[in-house]
Protein backbone atom coordinates (compact mmCIF):
# COMPACT_ATOMS: atom_id res chain seq x y z
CA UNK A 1 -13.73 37.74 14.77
CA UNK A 2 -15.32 34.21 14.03
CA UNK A 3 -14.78 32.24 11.16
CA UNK A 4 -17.34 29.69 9.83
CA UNK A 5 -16.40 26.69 8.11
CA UNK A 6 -16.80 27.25 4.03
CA UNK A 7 -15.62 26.33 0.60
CA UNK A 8 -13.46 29.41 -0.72
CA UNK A 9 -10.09 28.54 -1.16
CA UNK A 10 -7.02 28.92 1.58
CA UNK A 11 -6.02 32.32 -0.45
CA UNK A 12 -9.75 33.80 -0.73
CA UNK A 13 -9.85 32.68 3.08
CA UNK A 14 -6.85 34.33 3.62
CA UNK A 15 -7.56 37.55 2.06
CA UNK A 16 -10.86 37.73 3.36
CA UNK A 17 -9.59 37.73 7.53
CA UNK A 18 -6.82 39.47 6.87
CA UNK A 19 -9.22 42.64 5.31
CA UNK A 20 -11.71 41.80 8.33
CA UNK A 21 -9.18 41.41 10.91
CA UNK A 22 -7.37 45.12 10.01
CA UNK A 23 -10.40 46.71 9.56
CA UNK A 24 -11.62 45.34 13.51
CA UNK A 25 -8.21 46.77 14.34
CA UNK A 26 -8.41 50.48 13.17
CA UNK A 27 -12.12 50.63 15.05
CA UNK A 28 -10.52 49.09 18.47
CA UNK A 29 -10.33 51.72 20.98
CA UNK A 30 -7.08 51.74 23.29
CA UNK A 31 -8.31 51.29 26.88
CA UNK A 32 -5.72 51.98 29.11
CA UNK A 33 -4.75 49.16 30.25
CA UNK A 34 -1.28 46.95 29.31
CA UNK A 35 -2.78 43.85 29.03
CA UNK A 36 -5.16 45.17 26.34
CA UNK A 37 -2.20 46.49 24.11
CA UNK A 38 -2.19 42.93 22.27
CA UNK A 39 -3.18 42.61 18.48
CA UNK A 40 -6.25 40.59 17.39
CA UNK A 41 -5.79 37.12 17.48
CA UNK A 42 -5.69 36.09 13.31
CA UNK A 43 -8.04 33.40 12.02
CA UNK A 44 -7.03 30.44 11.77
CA UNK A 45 -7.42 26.82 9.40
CA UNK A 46 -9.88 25.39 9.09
CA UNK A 47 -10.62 27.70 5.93
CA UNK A 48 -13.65 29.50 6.43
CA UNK A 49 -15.02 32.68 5.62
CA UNK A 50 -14.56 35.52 8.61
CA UNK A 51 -17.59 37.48 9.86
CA UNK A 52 -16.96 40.23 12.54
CA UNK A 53 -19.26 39.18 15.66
CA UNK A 54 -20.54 41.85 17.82
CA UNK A 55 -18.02 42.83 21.14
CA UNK A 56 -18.84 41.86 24.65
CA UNK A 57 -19.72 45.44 26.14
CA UNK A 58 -16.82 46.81 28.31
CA UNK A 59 -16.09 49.48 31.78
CA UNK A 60 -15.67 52.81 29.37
CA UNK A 61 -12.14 53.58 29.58
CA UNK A 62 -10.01 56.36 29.31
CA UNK A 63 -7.92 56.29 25.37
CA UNK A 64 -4.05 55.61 25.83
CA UNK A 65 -2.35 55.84 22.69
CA UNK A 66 0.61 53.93 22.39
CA UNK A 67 0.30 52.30 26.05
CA UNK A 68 0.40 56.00 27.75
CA UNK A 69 -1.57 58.78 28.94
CA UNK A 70 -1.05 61.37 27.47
CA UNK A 71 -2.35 65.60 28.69
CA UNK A 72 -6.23 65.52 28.32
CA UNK A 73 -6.86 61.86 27.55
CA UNK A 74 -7.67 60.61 30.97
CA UNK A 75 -10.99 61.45 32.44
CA UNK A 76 -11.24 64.46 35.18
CA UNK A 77 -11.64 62.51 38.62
CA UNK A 78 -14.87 61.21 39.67
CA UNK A 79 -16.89 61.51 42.97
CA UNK A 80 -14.78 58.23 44.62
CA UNK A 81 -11.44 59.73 43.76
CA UNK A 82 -12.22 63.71 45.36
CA UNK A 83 -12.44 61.27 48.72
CA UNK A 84 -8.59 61.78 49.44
CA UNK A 85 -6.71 60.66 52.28
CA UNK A 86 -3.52 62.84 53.56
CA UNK A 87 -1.72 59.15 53.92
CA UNK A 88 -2.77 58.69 49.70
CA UNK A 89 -1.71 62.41 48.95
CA UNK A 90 1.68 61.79 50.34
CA UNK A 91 2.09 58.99 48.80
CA UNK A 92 1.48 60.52 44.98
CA UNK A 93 3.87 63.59 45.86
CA UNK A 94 6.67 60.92 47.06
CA UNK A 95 5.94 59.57 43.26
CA UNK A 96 3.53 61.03 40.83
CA UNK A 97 4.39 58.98 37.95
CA UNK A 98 4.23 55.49 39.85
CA UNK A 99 0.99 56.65 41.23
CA UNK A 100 -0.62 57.88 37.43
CA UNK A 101 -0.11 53.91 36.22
CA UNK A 102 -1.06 52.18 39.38
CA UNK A 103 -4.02 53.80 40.36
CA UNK A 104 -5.54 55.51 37.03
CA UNK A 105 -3.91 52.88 34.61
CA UNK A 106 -3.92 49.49 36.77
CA UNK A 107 -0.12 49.08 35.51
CA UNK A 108 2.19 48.05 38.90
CA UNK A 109 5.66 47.71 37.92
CA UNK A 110 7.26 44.91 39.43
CA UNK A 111 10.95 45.95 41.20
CA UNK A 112 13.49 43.54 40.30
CA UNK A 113 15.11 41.74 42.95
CA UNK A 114 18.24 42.16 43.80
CA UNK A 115 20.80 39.75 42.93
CA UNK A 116 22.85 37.80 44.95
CA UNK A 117 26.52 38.99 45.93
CA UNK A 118 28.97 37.02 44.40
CA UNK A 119 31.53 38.00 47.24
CA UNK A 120 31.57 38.23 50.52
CA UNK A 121 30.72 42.37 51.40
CA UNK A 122 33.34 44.27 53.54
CA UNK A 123 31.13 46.87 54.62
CA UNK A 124 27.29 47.32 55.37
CA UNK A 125 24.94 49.02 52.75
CA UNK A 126 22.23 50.72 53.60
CA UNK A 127 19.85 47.83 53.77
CA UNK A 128 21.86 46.61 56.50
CA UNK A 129 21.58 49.18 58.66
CA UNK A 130 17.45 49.41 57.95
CA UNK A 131 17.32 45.92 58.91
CA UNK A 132 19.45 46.16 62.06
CA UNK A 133 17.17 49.67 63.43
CA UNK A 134 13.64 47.72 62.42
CA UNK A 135 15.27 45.12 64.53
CA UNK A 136 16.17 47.24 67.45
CA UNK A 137 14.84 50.48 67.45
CA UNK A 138 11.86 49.40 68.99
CA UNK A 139 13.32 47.65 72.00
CA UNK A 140 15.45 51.13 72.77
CA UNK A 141 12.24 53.18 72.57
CA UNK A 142 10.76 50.66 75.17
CA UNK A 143 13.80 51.42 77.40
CA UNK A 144 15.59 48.28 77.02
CA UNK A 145 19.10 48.12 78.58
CA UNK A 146 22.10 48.68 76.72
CA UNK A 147 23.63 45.12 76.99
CA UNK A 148 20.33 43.20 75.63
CA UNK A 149 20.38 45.29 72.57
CA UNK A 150 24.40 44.44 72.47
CA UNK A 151 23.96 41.16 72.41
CA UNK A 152 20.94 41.14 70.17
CA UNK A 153 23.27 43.44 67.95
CA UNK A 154 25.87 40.95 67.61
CA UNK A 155 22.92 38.04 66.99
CA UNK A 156 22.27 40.02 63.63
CA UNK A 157 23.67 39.08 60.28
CA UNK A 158 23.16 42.71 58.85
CA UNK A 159 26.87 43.33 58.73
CA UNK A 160 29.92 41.07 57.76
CA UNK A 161 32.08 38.83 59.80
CA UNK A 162 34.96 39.74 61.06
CA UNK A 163 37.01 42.89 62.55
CA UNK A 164 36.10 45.45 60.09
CA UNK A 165 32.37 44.85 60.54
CA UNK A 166 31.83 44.72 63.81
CA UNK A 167 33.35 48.22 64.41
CA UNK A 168 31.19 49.35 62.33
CA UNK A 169 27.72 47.53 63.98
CA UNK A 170 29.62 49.36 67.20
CA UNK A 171 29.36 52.58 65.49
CA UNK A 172 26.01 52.04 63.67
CA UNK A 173 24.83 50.62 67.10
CA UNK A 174 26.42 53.75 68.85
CA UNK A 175 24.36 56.49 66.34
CA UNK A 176 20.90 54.35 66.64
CA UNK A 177 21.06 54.09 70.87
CA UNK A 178 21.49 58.16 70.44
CA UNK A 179 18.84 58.43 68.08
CA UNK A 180 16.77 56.40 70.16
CA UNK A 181 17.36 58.65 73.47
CA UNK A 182 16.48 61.49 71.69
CA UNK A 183 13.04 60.57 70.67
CA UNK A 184 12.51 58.75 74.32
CA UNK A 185 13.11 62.05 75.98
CA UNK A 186 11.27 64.46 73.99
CA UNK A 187 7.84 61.98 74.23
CA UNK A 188 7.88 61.34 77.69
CA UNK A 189 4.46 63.69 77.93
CA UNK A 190 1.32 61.44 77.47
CA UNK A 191 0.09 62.04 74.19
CA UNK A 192 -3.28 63.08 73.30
CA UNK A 193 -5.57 60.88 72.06
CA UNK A 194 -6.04 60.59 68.38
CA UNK A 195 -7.36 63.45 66.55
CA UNK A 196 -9.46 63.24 62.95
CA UNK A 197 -9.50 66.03 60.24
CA UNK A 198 -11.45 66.97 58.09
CA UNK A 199 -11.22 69.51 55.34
CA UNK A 200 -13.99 70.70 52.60
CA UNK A 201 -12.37 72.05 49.69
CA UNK A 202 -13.54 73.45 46.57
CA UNK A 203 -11.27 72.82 43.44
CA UNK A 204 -11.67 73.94 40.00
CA UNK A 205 -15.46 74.47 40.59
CA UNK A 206 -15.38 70.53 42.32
CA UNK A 207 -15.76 69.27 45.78
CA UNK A 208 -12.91 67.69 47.10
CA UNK A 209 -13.15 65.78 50.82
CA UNK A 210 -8.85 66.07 52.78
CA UNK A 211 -9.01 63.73 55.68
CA UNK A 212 -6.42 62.34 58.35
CA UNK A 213 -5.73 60.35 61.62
CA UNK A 214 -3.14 61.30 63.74
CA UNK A 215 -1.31 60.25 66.67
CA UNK A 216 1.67 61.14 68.34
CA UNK A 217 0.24 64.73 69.27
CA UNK A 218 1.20 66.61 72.47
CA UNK A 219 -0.55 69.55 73.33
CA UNK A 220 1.87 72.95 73.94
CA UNK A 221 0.67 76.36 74.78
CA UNK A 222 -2.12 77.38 72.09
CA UNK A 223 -1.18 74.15 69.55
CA UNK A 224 -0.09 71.15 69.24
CA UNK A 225 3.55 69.44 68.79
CA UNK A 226 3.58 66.52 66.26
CA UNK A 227 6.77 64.35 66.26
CA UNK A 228 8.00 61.78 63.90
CA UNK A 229 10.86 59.70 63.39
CA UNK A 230 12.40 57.80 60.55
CA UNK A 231 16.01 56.74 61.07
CA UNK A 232 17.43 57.11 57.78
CA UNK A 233 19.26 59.76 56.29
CA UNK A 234 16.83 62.60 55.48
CA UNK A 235 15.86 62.87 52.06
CA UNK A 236 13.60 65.61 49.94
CA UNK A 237 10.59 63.20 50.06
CA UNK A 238 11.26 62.85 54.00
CA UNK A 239 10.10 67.01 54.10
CA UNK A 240 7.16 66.04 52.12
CA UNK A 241 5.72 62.99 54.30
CA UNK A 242 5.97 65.39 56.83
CA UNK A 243 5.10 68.51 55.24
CA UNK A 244 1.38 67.40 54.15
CA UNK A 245 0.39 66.23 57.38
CA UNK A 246 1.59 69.26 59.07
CA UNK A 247 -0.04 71.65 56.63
CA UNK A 248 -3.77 69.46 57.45
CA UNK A 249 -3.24 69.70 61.42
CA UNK A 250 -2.70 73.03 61.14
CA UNK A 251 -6.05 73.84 59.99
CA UNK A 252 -7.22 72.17 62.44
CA UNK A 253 -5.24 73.57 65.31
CA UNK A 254 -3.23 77.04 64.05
CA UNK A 255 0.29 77.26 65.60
CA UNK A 256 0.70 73.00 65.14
CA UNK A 257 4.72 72.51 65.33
CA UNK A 258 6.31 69.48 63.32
CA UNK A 259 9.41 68.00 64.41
CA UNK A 260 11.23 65.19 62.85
CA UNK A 261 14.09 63.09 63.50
CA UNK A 262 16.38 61.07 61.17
CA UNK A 263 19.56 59.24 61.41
CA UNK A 264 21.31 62.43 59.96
CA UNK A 265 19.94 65.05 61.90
CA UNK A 266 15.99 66.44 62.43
CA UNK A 267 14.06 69.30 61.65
CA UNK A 268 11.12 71.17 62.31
CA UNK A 269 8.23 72.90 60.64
CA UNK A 270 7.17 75.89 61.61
CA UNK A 271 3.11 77.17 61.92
CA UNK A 272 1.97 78.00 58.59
CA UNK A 273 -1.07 80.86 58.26
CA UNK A 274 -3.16 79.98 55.24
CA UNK A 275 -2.41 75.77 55.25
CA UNK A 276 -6.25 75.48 53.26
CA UNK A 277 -5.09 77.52 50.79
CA UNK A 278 -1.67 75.46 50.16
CA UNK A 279 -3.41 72.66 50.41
CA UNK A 280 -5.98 73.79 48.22
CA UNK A 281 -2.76 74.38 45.37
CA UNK A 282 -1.29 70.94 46.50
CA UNK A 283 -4.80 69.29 45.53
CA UNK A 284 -5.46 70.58 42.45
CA UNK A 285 -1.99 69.28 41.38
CA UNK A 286 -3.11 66.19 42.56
CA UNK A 287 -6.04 66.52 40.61
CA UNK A 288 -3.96 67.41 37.50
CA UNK A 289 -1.65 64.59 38.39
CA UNK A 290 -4.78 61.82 38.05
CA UNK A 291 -5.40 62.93 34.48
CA UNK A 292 -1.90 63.47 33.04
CA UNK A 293 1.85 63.43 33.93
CA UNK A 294 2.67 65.78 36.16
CA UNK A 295 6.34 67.52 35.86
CA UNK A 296 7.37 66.72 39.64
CA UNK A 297 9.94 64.59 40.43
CA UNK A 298 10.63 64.51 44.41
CA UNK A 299 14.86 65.15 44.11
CA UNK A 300 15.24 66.75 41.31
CA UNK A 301 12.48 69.56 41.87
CA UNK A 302 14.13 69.73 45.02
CA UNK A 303 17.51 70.87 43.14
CA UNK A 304 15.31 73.04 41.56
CA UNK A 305 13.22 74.75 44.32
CA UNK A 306 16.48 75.19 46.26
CA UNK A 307 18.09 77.19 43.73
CA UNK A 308 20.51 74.46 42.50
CA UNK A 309 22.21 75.61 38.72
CA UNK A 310 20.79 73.88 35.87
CA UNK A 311 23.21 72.27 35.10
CA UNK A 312 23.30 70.30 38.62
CA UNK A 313 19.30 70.11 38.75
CA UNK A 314 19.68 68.09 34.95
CA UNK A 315 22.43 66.08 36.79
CA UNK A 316 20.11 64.53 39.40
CA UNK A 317 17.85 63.98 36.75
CA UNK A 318 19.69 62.47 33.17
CA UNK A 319 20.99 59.69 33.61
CA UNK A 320 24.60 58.69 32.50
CA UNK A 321 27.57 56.59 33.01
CA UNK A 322 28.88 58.17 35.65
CA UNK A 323 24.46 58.74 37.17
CA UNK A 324 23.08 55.11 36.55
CA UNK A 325 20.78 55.85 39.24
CA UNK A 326 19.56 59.58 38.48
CA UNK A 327 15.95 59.95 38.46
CA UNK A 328 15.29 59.52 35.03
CA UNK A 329 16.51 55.80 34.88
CA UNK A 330 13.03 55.28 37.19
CA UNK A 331 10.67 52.75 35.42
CA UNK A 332 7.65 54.17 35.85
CA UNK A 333 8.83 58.33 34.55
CA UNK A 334 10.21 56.21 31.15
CA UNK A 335 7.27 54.69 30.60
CA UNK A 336 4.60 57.48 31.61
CA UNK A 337 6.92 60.14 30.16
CA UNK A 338 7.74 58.39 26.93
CA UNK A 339 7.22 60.52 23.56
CA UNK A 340 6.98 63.30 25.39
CA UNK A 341 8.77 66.40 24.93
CA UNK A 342 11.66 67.32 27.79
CA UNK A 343 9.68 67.09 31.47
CA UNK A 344 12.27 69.55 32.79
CA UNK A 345 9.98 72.93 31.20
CA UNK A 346 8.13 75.86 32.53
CA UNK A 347 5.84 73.69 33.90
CA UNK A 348 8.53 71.12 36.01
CA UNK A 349 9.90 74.85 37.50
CA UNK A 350 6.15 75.94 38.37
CA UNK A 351 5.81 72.99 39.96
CA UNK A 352 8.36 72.57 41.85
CA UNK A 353 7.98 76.08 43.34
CA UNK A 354 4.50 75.48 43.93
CA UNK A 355 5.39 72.27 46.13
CA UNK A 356 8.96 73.21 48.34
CA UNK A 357 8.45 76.84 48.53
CA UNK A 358 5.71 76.78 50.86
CA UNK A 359 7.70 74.01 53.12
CA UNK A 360 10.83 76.12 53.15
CA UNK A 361 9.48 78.69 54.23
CA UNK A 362 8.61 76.90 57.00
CA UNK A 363 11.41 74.94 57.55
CA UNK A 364 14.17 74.81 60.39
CA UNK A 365 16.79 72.95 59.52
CA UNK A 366 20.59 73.53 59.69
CA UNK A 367 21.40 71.67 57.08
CA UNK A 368 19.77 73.49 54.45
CA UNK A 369 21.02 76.84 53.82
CA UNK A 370 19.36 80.02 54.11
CA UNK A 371 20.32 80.76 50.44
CA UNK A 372 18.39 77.77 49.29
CA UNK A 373 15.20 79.48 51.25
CA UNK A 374 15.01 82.72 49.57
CA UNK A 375 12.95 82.87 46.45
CA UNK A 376 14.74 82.74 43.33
C-alpha cells in the first residue's frame, strides 16, 4: 500500500485504507515462512487517499496456512534435495518434525538456556558426566595412565565439592576408564582407509542419490566390522544413528557387522540381506517427511515397535504433571503438529513398524527382550 497526500477528510481517508488494506490482505499468499506471518502495515496520517502499488516479485513458496504445513501443501522435493547424505538422513529420523521447519520452512527454534541453580547440587546430572568423558575420554583412548586422568579428574568442576561428590567422580571415573579399555582393545587392528558409498535409488518414479564416508572400518573374513562409541546411556535414537549407516555399508560390502558401545552397555547389528530395499522404504519416508509431518517420533514409536501397551506408548508421548518432559511437550511437534488431528493413528503405527522392525531384526542386544523382537 501507498498513500498519496489528498484532500478527503480523516474519515473518507480512513475508510478508504482500511477497504484497500483488507482487500491486499485476503489476496496475500502465506509463504511459509514465520517472519512473513505479520499483518499489513495500516496507512498512516498524513490523510491521503490509498492506492495498492504493485508487489516486489518473490522465491515462489510453498502455502502454510496458519504458520504450518499442512499434508499436500509443501512442494514434492526438487533435484538439490534427492542429493541426500546418510549423516542428513540420520539426522531427520533422530527428529522429523525439527527437521520439516528448519530445512523446508527456515523456522530454527531457539532452546532455552538453562537457568542457573539457585543451590548448590549434591549430585551430578547428566551434563556433568558428558562434560567430564568429552574431557577425558580422549586421553584414555590415547593410552594415557591412570593417575594423569586422576588428577585431571579431580581438576574438573563437573561434580560438587565435597565427600558425596567425589565418590561419585570415583565411580563415574571408574565406569568411563572401563568403557575406555573396551573400545582400546577391540580397535587395536589398523583400520582401513576410508571408504565412500554410493547408492542410486529410484523412489516414487524419482531419482534419489544415498551417499556416505566412513571410517573406523576393519576388514573380517568376507565383510567388514564397523565400531562406534558414544558414552551415554543408549537411547532409541542411538539404534538409529547406527542403524542407517549400517544398512548403506552393507550394500556396499554384504555381511558388514555394526557394533556399538555406550556407557550402559553395547550392541551389535547383524548383516542385513536386502539393505537397498530398506533403505529404499526409509527414503521415501524421508521424502514424505520433506512435504508434510510425518507420524514418527524416535521414543515413543519405539514403545510402539517394541510391543509396549497403549497405554504406556501414550505415556511416553502426552504430556502431564507427573510427564513434563514426554515427547509431546517438544517445541517443534506442537508447532508442526498443531490443528492436527491425534499423530498417534494408523499411520504413527505404520511408521513406526516400517522404521524399528527392520533394525530389530537385526539387533543383538541383551537388554532388549526377545518379546519386543517378534512381530506384533
Amino acid at each position: 500500500m501507498r498513500c498519496s497526500p489528498s484532500r478527503p477528510t480523516t474519515s473518507m481517508w480512513t475508510r478508504r485504507c482500511r477497504a484497500a488494506a483488507s482487500t491486499a490482505n485476503m489476496r496475500r499468499p502465506w509463504p511459509c515462512s514465520a517472519a512473513s506471518r505479520r499483518p499489513p502495515t495500516p496507512c498512516r496520517p498524513p490523510p491521503s487517499t490509498c492506492r495498492k502499488t504493485t508487489p516486489k516479485a518473490t522465491t515462489p513458496r510453498p502455502a502454510c496456512p496458519r504458520g504450518r504445513c499442512s499434508p499436500g501443501r509443501c512442494r514434492r522435493p526438487e533435484a538439490a534435495w534427492r542429493q541426500v547424505d546418510i549423516a542428513q538422513l540420520a539426522e531427520f529420523f533422530r527428529h522429523p518434525s525439527r527437521a520439516l521447519l528448519r530445512r523446508r520452512l527456515g523456522i530454527d527454534l531457539p532452546q532455552a538456556a538453562d537457568e542457573l541453580q539457585d543451590d548448590e547440587p549434591f549430585v551430578a546430572d547428566r551434563a556433568g558426566r558428558q562434560a567430564m568423558a568429552a574431557r577425558l575420554l580422549p586421553l584414555l583412548l590415547q593410552g594415557a595412565d591412570a593417575a594423569t586422568v586422576q588428577a585431571l579428574a579431580e581438576a574438573g568442576t563437573e561434580y560438587p565439592p565435597g565427600a558425596l561428590g567425589a565418590q561419585q567422580r570415583a565411580a563415574e571415573l571408574a565406569q568411563l576408564m572401563q568403557f575406555a579399555a573396551q573400545v582400546r582393545e577391540a580397535t587395536q587392528q589398523a583400520p582401513l582407509p576410508a571408504q565412500h558409498v554410493h547408492l542410486a535409488l529410484d523412489v516414487a518414479g524419482e531419482p534419489w542419490q544415498l551417499q556416505g564416508s566412513f571410517a573406523e572400518l576393519r576388514a573380517e573374513g568376507d565383510g567388514w566390522r564397523h565400531y562406534r562409541w558414544h558414552y551415554d546411556n543408549t537411547r532409541p535414537v542411538d539404534y538409529l544413528q547406527a542403524w542407517l549407516p549400517h544398512l548403506l555399508l552393507n550394500v556396499q560390502q554384504p555381511g558388514t557387522v555394526t557394533r556399538v558401545w555406550s556407557r550402559d552397555g553395547s550392541f551389535v547389528l547383524r548383516p542385513v540381506p536386502g539393505a537397498a530395499a530398506t533403505l529404499r522404504t526409509l527414503v521415501d519416508l524421508y521424502r514424505q517427511g520433506l512435504q508434510a509431518p510425518l507420524h514418527f517420533f524416535p521414543r515413543t514409536s519405539w514403545a510402539q515397535a517394541t510391543g509396549a501397551s497403549r497405554s504406556q506408548v501414550e505415556a511416553t508421548w502426552r504430556r502431564g504433571p507427573q510427564r513434563p518432559f514426554a515427547e509431546e511437550a517438544d517445541a517443534a511437534h506442537r508447532l508442526v503438529l498443531r490443528g492436527l488431528p491425534d499423530p498417534l493413528d494408523e499411520a504413527f503405527m505404520q511408521v513406526a513398524d516400517a522404521v524399528y522392525r527392520p533394525l530389530l531384526a537385526a539387533l543383538d542386544d541383551p537388554r532388549v527382550t526377545a518379546d519386543a523382537k517378534e512381530p506384533a
